[in-house]
Protein backbone atom coordinates (compact mmCIF):
# COMPACT_ATOMS: atom_id res chain seq x y z
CA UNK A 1 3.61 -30.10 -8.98
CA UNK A 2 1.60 -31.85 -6.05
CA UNK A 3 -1.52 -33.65 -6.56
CA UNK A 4 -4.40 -31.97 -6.60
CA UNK A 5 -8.25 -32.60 -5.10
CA UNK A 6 -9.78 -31.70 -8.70
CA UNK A 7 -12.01 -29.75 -7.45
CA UNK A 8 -12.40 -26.09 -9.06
CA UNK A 9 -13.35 -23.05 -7.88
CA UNK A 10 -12.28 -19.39 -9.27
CA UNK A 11 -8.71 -18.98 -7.62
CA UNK A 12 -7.50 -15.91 -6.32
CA UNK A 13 -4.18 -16.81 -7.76
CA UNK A 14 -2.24 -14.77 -4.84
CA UNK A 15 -3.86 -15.54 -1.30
CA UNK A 16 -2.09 -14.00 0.65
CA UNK A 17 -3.39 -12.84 3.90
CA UNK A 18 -2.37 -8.81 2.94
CA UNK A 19 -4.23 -9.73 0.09
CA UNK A 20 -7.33 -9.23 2.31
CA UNK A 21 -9.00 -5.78 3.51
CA UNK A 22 -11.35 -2.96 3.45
CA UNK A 23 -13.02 -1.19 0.83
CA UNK A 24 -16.27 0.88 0.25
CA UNK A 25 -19.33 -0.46 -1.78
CA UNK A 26 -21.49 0.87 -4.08
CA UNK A 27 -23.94 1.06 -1.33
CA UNK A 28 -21.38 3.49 1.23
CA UNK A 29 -20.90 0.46 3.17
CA UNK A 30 -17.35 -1.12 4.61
CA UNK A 31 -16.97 -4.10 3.28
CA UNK A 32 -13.79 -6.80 4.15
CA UNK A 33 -13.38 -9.02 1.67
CA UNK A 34 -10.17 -10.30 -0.94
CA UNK A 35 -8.77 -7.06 -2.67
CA UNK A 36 -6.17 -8.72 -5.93
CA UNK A 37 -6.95 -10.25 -8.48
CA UNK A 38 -3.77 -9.91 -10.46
CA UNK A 39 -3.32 -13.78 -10.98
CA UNK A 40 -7.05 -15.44 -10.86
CA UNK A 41 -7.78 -17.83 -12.88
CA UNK A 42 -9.69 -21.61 -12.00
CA UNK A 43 -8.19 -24.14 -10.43
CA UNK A 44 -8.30 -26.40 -7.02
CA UNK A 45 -9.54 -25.01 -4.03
CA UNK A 46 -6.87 -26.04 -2.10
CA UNK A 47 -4.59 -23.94 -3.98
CA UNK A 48 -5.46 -20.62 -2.39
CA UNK A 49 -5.58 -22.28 0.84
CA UNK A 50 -2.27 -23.45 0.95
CA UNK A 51 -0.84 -20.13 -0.21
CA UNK A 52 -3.03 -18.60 2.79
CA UNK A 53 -1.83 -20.62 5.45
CA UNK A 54 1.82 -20.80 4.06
CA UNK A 55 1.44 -16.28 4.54
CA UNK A 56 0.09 -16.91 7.93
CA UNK A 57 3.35 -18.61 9.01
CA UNK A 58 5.47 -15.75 7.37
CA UNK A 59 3.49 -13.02 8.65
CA UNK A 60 3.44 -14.43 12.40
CA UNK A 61 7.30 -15.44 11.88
CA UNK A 62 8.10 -11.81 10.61
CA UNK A 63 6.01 -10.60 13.87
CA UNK A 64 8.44 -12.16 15.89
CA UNK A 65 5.44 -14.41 16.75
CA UNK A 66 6.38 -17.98 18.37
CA UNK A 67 5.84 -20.88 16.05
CA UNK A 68 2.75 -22.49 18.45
CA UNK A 69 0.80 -18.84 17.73
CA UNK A 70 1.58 -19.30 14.17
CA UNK A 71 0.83 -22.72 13.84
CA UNK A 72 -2.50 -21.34 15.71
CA UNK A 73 -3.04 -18.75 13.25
CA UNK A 74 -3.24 -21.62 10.33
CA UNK A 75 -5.41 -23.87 12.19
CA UNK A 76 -8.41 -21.24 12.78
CA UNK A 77 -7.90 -20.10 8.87
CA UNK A 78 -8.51 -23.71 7.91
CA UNK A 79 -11.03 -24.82 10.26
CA UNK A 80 -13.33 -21.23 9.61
CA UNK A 81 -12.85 -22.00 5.71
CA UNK A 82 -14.09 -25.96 6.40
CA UNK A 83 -17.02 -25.12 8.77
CA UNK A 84 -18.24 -21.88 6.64
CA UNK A 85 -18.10 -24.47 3.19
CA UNK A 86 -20.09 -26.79 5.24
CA UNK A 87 -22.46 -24.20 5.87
CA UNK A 88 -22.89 -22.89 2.23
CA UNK A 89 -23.65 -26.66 0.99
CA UNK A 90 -26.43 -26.00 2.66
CA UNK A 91 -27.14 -22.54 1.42
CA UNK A 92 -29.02 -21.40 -1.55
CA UNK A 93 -26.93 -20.29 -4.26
CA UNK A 94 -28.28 -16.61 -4.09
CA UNK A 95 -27.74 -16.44 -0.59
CA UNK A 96 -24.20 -17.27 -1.20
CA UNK A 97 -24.37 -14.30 -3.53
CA UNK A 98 -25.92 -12.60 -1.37
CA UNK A 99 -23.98 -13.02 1.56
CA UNK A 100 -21.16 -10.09 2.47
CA UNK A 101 -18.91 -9.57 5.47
CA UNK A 102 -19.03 -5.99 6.64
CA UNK A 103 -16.66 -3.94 8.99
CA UNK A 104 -18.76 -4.98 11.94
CA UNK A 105 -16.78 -7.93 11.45
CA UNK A 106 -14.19 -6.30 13.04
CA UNK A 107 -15.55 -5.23 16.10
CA UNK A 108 -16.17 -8.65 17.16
CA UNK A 109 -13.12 -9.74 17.03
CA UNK A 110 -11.49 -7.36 19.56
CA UNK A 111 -11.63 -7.51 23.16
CA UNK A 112 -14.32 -4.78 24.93
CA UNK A 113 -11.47 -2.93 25.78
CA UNK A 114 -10.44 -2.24 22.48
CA UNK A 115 -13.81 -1.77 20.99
CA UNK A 116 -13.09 1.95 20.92
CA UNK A 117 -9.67 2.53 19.26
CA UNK A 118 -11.15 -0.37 16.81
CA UNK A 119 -14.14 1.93 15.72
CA UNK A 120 -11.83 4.53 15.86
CA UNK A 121 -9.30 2.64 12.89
CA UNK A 122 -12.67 1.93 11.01
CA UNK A 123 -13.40 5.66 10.71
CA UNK A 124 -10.16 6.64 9.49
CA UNK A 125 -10.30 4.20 7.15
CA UNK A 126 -14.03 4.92 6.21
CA UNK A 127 -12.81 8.78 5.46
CA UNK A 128 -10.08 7.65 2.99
CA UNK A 129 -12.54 8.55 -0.11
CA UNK A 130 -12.45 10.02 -3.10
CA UNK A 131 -12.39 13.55 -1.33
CA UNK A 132 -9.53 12.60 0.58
CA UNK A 133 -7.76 11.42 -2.14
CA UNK A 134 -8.62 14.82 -3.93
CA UNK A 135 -6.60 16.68 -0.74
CA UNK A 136 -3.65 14.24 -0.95
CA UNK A 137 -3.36 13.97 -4.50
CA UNK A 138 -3.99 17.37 -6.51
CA UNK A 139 -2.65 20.59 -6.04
CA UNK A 140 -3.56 23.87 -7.77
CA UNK A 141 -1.39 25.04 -10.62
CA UNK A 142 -1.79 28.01 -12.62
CA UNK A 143 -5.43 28.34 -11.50
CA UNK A 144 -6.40 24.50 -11.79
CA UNK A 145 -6.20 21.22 -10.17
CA UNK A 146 -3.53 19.04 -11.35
CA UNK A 147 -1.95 15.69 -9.77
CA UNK A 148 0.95 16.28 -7.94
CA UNK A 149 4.16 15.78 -9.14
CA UNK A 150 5.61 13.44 -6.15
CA UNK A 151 8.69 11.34 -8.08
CA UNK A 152 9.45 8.64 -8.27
CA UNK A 153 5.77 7.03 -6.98
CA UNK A 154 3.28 9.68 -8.72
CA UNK A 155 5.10 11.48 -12.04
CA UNK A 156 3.08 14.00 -13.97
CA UNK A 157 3.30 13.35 -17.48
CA UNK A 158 5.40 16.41 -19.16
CA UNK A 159 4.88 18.20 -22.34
CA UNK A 160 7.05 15.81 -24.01
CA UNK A 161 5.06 12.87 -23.73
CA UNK A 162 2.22 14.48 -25.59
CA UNK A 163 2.32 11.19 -27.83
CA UNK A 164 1.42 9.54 -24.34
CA UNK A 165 -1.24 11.42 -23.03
CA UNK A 166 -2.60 11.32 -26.42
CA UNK A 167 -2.27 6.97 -26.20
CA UNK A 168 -3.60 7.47 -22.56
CA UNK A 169 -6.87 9.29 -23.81
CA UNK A 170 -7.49 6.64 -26.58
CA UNK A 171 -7.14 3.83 -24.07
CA UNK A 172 -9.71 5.52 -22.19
CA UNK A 173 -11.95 6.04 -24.80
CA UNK A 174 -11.80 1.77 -25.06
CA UNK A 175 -12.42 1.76 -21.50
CA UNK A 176 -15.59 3.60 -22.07
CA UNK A 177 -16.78 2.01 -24.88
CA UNK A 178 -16.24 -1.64 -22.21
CA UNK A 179 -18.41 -0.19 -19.62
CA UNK A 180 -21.97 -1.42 -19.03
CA UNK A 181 -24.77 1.26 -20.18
CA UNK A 182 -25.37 2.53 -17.12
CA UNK A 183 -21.95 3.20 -15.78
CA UNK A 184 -20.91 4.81 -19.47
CA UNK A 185 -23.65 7.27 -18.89
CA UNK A 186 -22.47 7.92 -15.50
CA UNK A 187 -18.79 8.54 -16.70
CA UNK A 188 -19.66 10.82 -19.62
CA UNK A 189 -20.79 12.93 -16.86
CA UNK A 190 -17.07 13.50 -15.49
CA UNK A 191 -14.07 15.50 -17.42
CA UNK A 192 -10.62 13.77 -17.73
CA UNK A 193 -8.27 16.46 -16.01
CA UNK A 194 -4.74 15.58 -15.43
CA UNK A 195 -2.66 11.88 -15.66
CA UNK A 196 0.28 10.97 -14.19
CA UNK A 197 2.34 7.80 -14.49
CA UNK A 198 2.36 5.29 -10.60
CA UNK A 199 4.24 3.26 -9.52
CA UNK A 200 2.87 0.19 -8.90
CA UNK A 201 3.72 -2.93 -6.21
CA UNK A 202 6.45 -5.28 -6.16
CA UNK A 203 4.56 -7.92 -7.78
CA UNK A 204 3.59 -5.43 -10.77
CA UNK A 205 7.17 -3.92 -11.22
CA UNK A 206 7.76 -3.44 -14.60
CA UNK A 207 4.36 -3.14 -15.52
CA UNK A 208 2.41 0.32 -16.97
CA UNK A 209 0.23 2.03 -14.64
CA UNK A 210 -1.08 5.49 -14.72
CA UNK A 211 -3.93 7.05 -12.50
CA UNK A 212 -5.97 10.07 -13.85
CA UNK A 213 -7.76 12.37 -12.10
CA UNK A 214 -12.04 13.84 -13.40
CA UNK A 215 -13.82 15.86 -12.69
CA UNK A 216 -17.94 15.85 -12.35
CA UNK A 217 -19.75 18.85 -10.68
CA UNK A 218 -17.05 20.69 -10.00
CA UNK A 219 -13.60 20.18 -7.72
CA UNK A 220 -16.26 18.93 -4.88
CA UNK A 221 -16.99 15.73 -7.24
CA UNK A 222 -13.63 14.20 -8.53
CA UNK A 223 -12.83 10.94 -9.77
CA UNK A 224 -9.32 8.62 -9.27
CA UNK A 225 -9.18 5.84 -11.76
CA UNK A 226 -5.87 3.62 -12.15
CA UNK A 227 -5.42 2.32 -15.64
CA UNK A 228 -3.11 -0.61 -14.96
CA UNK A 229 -0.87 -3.03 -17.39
CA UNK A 230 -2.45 -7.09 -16.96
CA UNK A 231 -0.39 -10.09 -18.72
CA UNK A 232 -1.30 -13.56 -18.32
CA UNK A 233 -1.67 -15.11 -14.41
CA UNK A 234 1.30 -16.85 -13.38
CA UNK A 235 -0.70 -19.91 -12.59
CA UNK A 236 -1.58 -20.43 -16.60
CA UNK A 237 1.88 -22.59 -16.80
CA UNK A 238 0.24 -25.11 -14.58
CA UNK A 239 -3.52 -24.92 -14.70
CA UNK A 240 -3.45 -24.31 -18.59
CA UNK A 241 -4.15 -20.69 -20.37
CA UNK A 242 -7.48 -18.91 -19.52
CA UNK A 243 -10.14 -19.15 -21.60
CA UNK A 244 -10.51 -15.58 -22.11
CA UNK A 245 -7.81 -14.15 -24.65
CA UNK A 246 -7.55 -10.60 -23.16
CA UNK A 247 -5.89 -10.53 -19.51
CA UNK A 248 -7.88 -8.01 -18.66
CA UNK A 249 -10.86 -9.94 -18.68
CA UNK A 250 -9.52 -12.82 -17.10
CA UNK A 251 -9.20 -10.21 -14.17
CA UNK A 252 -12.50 -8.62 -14.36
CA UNK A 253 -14.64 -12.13 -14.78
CA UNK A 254 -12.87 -13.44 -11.35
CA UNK A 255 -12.99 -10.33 -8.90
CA UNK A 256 -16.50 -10.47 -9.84
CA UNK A 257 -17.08 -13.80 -9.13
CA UNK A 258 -14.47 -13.64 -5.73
CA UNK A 259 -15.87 -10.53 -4.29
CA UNK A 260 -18.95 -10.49 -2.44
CA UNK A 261 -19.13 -6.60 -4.15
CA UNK A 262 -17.39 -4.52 -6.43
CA UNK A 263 -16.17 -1.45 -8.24
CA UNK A 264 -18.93 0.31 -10.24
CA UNK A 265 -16.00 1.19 -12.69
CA UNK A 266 -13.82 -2.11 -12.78
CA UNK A 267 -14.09 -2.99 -16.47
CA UNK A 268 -10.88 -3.66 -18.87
CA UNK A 269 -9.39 -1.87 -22.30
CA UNK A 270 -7.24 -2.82 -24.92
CA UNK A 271 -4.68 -1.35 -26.80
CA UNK A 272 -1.79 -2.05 -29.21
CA UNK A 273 -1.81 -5.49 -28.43
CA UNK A 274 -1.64 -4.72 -24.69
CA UNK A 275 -4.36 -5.31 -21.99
CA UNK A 276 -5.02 -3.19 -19.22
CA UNK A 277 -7.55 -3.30 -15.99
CA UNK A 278 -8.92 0.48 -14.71
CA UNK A 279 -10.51 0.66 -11.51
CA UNK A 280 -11.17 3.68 -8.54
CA UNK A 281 -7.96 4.67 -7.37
CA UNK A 282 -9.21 5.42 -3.69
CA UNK A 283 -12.42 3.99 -2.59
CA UNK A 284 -12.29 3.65 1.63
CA UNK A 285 -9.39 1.18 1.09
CA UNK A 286 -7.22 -0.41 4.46
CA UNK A 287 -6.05 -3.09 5.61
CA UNK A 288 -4.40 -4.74 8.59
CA UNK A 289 -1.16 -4.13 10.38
CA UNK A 290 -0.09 -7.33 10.59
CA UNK A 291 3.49 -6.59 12.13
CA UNK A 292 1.57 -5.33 15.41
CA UNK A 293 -0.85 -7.66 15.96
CA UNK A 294 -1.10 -9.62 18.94
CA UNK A 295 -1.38 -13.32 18.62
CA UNK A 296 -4.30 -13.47 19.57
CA UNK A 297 -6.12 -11.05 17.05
CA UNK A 298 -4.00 -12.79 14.71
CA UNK A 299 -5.69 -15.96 14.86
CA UNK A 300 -9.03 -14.30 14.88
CA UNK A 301 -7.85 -12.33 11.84
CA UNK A 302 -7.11 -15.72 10.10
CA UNK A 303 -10.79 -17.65 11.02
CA UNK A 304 -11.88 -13.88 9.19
CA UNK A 305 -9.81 -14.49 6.24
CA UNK A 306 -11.04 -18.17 5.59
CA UNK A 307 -14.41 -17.78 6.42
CA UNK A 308 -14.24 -15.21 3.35
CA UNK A 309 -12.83 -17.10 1.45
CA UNK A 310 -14.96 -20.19 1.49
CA UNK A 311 -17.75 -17.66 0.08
CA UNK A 312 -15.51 -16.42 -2.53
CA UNK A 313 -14.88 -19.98 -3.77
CA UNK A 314 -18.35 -20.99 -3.05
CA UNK A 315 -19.67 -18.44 -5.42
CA UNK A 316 -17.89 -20.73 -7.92
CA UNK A 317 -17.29 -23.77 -6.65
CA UNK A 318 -19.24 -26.75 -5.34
CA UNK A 319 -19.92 -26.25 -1.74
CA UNK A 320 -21.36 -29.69 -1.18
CA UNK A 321 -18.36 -31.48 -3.15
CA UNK A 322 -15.64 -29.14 -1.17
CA UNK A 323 -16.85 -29.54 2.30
CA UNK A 324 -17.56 -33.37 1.79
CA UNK A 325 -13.74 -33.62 0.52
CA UNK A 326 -12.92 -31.48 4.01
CA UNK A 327 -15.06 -33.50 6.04
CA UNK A 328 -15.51 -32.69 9.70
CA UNK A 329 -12.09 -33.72 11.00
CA UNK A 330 -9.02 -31.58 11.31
CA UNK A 331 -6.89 -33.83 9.35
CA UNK A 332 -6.71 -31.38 6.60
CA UNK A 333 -6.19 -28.61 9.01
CA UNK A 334 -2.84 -30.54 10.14
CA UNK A 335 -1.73 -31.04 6.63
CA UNK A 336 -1.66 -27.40 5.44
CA UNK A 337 -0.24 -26.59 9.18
CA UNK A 338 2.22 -28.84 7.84
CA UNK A 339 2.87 -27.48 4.55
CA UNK A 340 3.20 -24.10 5.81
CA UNK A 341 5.76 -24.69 8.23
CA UNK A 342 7.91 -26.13 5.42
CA UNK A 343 7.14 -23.31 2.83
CA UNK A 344 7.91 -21.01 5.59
CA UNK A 345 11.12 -22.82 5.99
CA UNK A 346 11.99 -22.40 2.62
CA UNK A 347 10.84 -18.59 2.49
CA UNK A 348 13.60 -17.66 5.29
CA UNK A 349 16.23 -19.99 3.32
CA UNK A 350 15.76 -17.75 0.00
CA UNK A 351 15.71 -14.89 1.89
CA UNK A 352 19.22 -16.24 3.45
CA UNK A 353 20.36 -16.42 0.26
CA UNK A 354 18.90 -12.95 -0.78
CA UNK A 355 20.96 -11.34 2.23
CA UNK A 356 23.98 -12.56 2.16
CA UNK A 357 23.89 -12.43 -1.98
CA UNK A 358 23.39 -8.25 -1.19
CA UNK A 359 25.69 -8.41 1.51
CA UNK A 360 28.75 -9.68 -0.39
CA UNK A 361 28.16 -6.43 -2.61
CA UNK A 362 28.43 -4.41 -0.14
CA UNK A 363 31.74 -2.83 1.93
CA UNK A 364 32.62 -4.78 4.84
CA UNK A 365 30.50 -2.24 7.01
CA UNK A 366 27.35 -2.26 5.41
CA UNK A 367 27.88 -6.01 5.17
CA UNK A 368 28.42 -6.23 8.73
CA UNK A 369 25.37 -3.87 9.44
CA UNK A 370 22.86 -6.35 7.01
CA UNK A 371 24.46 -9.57 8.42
């Protein structure tokens, strides 16, 4: 393991620049800000930095980006995280808390010319709600709404699993009894419909996850909430195991302190020995298309990303003590340009490795076709 600067902040755990994007707040308003929290847990600063810039590299390489636009890319990410810390150590600590980056964001950093189709992308994503989700996810069956049955991502639970849904139904019961005051007095008011077992990302394979759908006043007012599996962050081998002894709450305690807002109904349950996180399902969720994004907007996308996160680890971390470490140079802006470049390196070796691994399994055809 590399040395370390010592100084903590709340990690993200997985910094990943895909690991950034759009959601709603409480208050109806866009928001950009980090979106996973699967493996948070303190530790150095630095740490979600370097796994930042080291995605940056990837993302331009897989882009078919040349290496002086990625290196680009990394630079503007560091430099916007080191000048925005700078900033905050001279902030008061409730404006830090106070301080959000909304979708306007966006619009500045396209050209004029693509202000339109920009404020177009925002809209679409704006209209990816809870209603939307009710079109794309339920069906009518027999007379009433009911998930739909879309193998193998979204799988209705059958009559079988009655032992399941029963399981299911306690869990949420836990999740209830978790919730602050206010919100369980707000969920009483909704009717658990239908649940159906998700699948879940790469990074969460293996892993339980069901969504189920409510009901409040009527089909007009539903509800999505994923109940998902949480074990312990992958960074607990090296930065020593939380101090909370559910996963779950390890999870809710640093989205709250990352994100600038949150989901009224992010709270954890527990059950059979087994943590899980449940959160809105749909909630005016996007994010960027990294694959068609001009070099340019990618290295404005980046200064976006780091300038976020320097207020996420702000809201944790010493400002003062960070940016003084950073200082006003670009010398640390070289190092993680360096860094990246050789994690990148290393990324396309595996993925040699992975190929030609898959290939030798394959007929001479298909081996030719993957080669």
């Amino acid at each position: 393991m590399h040395p370390n600067s010592g100084l903590v902040v709340q990690l993200c755990g997985d910094c990943h620049v895909s690991n950034f994007g759009l959601f709603g707040s409480p208050e109806r308003r866009l928001v950009f800000d980090i979106n996973d929290f699967d493996e948070t847990l303190p530790g150095p600063f630095e740490w979600d930095l370097k796994r930042l810039a080291a995605s940056l590299v990837v993302a331009a390489r897989n882009a078919r980006l040349p290496e002086d636009d990625a290196h680009g890319a990394v630079r503007m990410a560091i430099r916007s995280y080191r000048e925005e810390m700078r900033a905050f150590s001279a902030t008061g600590y409730l404006d830090i808390w106070y301080a959000r980056t909304e979708s306007d964001a966006f619009l500045q950093l396209v050209e004029k010319r693509h202000r339109k189709t920009a404020q177009a992308q925002l809209a679409r994503v704006q209209a990816r709600d809870r209603l939307h989700a009710f079109d794309r996810l339920t069906e009518t069956v027999d007379g009433a709404r009911r998930i739909i049955n879309d193998p193998p991502l979204v799988v209705r639970l059958h009559k079988s699993e009655a032992d399941v849904r029963t399981w299911l139904t306690a869990l949420l019961t836990a999740y209830y009894d978790a919730l602050d005051e206010s919100r369980k007095r707000l969920l009483a008011r909704y009717r658990l419909v239908d649940v159906a077992h998700k699948v879940v990302g790469v990074g969460s394979v293996g892993k339980r996850c069901f969504i189920s759908y409510w009901e409040g006043n009527g089909e007009c007012d539903p509800l999505f909430l994923q109940v998902k599996q949480t074990d312990a962050s992958v960074l607990e081998p090296y930065l020593g195991r939380s101090e909370y002894d559910q996963p779950g709450q390890r999870v809710v305690v640093g989205q709250r302190l990352l994100q600038a807002t949150g989901d009224i109904f992010l709270a954890r349950a527990h059950s059979e020995g087994q943590d899980y996180l449940v959160r809105q399902l749909y909630d005016m969720k996007g994010s960027a298309d990294l694959e068609k994004m001009p070099a340019v907007y990618l290295r404005r996308y980046a200064a976006l990303c780091g300038e976020v996160l320097a207020r996420g680890h702000a809201r944790s971390g010493d400002p003062a003590q960070i940016a003084g470490y950073l200082g006003k140079s670009d010398r640390f802006d070289e190092a993680l340009v360096a860094f990246a470049t050789r994690y990148a390196d290393q990324n396309d070796a595996d993925y040699a490795v992975f190929q030609a691994g898959r290939c030798g399994r394959c007929d001479r055809g298909t081996a030719r076709r993957f080669g």
